[in-house]
C-alpha atoms as a PDB file:
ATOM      1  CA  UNK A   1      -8.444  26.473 -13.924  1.00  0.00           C
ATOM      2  CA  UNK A   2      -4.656  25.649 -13.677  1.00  0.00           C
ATOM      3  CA  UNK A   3      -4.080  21.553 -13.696  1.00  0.00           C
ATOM      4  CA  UNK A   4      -0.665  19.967 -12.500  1.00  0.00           C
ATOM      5  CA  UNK A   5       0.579  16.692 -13.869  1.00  0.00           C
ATOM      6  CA  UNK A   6       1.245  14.711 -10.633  1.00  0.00           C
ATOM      7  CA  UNK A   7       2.614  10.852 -10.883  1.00  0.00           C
ATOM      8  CA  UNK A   8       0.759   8.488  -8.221  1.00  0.00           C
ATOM      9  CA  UNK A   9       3.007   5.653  -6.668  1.00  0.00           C
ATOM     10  CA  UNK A  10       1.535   2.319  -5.395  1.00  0.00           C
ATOM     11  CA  UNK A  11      -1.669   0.740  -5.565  1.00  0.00           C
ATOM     12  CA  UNK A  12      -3.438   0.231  -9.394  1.00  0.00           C
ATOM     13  CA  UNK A  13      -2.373   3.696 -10.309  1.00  0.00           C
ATOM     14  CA  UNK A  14       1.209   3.178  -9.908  1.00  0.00           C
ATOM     15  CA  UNK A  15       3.977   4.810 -12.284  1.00  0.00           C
ATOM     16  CA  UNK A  16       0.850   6.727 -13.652  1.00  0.00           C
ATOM     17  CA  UNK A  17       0.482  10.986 -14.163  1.00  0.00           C
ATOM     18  CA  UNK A  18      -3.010  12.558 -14.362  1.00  0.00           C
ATOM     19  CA  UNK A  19      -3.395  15.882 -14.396  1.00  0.00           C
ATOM     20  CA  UNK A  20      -4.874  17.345 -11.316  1.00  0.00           C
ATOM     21  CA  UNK A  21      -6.583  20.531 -10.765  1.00  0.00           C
ATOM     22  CA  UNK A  22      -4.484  22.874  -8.453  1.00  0.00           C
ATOM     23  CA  UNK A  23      -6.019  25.064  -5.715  1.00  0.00           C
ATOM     24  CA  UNK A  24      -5.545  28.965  -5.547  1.00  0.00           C
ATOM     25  CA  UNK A  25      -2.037  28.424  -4.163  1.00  0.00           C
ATOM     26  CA  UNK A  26      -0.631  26.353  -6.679  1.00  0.00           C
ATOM     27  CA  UNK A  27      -0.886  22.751  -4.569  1.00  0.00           C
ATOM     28  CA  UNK A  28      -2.928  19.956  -5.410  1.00  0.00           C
ATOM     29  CA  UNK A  29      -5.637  18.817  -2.960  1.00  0.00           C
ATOM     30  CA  UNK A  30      -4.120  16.705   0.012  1.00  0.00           C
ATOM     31  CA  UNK A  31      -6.459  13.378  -0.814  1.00  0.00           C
ATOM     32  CA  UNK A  32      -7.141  12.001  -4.520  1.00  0.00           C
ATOM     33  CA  UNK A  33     -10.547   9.698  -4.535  1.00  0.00           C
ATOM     34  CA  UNK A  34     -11.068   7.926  -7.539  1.00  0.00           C
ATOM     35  CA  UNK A  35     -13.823   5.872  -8.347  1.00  0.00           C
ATOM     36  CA  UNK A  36     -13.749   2.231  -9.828  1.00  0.00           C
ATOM     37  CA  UNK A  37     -16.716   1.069 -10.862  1.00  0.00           C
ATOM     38  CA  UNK A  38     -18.165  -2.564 -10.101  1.00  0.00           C
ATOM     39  CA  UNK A  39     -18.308  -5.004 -12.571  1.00  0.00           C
ATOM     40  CA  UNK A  40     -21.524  -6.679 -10.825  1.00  0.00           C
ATOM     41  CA  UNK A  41     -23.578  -3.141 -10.785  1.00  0.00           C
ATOM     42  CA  UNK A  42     -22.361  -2.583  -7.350  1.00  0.00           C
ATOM     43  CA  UNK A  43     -21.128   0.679  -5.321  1.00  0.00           C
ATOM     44  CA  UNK A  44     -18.005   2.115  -6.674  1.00  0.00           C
ATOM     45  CA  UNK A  45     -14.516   0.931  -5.161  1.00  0.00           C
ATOM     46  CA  UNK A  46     -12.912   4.251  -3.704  1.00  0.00           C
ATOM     47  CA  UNK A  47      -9.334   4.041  -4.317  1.00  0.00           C
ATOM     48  CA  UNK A  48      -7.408   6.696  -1.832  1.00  0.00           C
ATOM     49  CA  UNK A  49      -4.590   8.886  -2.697  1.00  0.00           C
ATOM     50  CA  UNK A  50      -2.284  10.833  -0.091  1.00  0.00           C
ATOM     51  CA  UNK A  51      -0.493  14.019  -0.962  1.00  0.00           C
ATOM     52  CA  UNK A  52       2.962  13.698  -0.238  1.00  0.00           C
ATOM     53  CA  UNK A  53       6.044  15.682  -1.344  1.00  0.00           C
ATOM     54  CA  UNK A  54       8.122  14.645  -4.488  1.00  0.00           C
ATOM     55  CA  UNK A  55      11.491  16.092  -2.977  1.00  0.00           C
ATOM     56  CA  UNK A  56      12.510  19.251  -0.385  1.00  0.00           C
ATOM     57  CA  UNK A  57      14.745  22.300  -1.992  1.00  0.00           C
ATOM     58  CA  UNK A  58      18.499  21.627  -0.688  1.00  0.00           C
ATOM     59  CA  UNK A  59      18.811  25.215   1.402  1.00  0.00           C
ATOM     60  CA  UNK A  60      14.839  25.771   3.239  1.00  0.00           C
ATOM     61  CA  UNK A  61      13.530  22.516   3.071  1.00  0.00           C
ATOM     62  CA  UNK A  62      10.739  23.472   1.145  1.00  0.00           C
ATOM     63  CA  UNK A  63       8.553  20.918  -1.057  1.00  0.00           C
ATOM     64  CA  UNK A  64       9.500  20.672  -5.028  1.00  0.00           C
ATOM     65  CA  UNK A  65       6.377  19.698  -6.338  1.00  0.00           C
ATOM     66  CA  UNK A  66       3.584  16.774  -4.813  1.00  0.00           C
ATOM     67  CA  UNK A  67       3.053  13.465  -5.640  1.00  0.00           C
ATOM     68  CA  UNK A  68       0.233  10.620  -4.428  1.00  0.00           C
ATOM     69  CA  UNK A  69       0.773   7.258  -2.733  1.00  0.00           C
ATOM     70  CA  UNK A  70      -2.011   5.032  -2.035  1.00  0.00           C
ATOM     71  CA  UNK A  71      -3.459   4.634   1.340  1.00  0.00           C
ATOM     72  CA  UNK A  72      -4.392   0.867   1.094  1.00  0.00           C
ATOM     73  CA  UNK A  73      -6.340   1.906   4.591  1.00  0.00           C
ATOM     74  CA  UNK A  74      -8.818   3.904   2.507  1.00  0.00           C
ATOM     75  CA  UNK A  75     -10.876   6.465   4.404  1.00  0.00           C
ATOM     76  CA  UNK A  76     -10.472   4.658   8.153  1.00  0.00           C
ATOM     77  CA  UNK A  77      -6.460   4.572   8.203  1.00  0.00           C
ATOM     78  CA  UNK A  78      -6.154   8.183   7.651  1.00  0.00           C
ATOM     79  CA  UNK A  79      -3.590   8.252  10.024  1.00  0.00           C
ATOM     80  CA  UNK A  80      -1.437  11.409  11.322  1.00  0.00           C
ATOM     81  CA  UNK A  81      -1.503  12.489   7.583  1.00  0.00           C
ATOM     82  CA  UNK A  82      -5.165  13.363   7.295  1.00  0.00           C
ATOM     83  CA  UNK A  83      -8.125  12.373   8.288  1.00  0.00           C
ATOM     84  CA  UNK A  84     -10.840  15.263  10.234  1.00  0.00           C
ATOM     85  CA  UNK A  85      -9.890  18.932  11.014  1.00  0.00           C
ATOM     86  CA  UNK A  86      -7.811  19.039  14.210  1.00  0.00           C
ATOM     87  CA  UNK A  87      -8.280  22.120  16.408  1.00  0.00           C
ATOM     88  CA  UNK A  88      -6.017  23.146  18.981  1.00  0.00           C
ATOM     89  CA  UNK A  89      -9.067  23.020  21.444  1.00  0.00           C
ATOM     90  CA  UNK A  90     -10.127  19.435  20.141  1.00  0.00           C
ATOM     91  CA  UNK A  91      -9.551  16.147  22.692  1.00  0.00           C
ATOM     92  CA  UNK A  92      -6.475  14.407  20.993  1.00  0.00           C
ATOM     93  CA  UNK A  93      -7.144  11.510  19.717  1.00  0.00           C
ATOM     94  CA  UNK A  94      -7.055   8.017  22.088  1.00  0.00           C
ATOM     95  CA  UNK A  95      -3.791   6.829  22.351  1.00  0.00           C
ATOM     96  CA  UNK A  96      -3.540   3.004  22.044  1.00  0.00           C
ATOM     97  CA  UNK A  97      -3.233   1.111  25.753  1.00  0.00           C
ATOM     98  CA  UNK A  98      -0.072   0.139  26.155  1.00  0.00           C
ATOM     99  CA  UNK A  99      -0.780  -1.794  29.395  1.00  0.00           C
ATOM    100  CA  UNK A 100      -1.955  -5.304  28.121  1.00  0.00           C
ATOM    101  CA  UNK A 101      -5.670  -6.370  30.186  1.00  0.00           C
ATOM    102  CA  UNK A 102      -5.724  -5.745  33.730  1.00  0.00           C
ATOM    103  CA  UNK A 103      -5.188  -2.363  36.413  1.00  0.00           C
ATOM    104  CA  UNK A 104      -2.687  -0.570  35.499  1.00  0.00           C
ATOM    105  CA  UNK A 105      -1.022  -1.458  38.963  1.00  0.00           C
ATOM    106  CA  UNK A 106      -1.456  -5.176  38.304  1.00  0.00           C
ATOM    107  CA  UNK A 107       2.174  -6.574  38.160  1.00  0.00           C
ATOM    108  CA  UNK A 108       0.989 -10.215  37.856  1.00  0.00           C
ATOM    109  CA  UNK A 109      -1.270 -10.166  35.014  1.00  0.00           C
END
């Protein structure tokens, strides 16, 4: 299999390459998990890695390579970058109330 060597920015992997194994079109998966092992004997600390693009090509716009940046959210702040499969037939997701407590017609809080 073809590996990449792909820097990672933020978090305890910062300013660090690893080389990652690249998919059948040539990008690197979209989330990096790596494992960090307790010192107690615990569960593993997940440290999470987004995919994001290292720089865009001057004329199409088109992404020169992939690096990581931690998500300090982990698996729960996924965010608009990842996170489940979203279908076109799917409920979107709940946006946050912008009306603070009360009806919605309640002008006097």
């Amino acid at each position: 299999m073809k590996s990449e060597e792909t820097p990672f920015e933020g978090g305890p992997m910062d300013g660090r390459s690893l080389p990652v194994l690249v998919g059948p079109t040539g990008n690197p998966p979209k989330t990096y998990r790596i494992p960090v092992p307790d010192d107690a004997g615990g569960p593993p600390t997940i440290l999470v890695y987004r995919r994001v693009p290292r720089a865009h090509s001057k004329r199409l716009g088109l992404p020169k390579g992939w690096k990581y940046e931690y998500s300090a959210e982990g698996e729960k702040g996924a965010g608009k970058r990842g996170g489940a499969l979203r279908w076109p037939w799917s409920k979107p997701d709940p946006a946050p109330d912008a009306t603070p407590g009360g009806k919605p017609d309640d002008t006097h809080g």
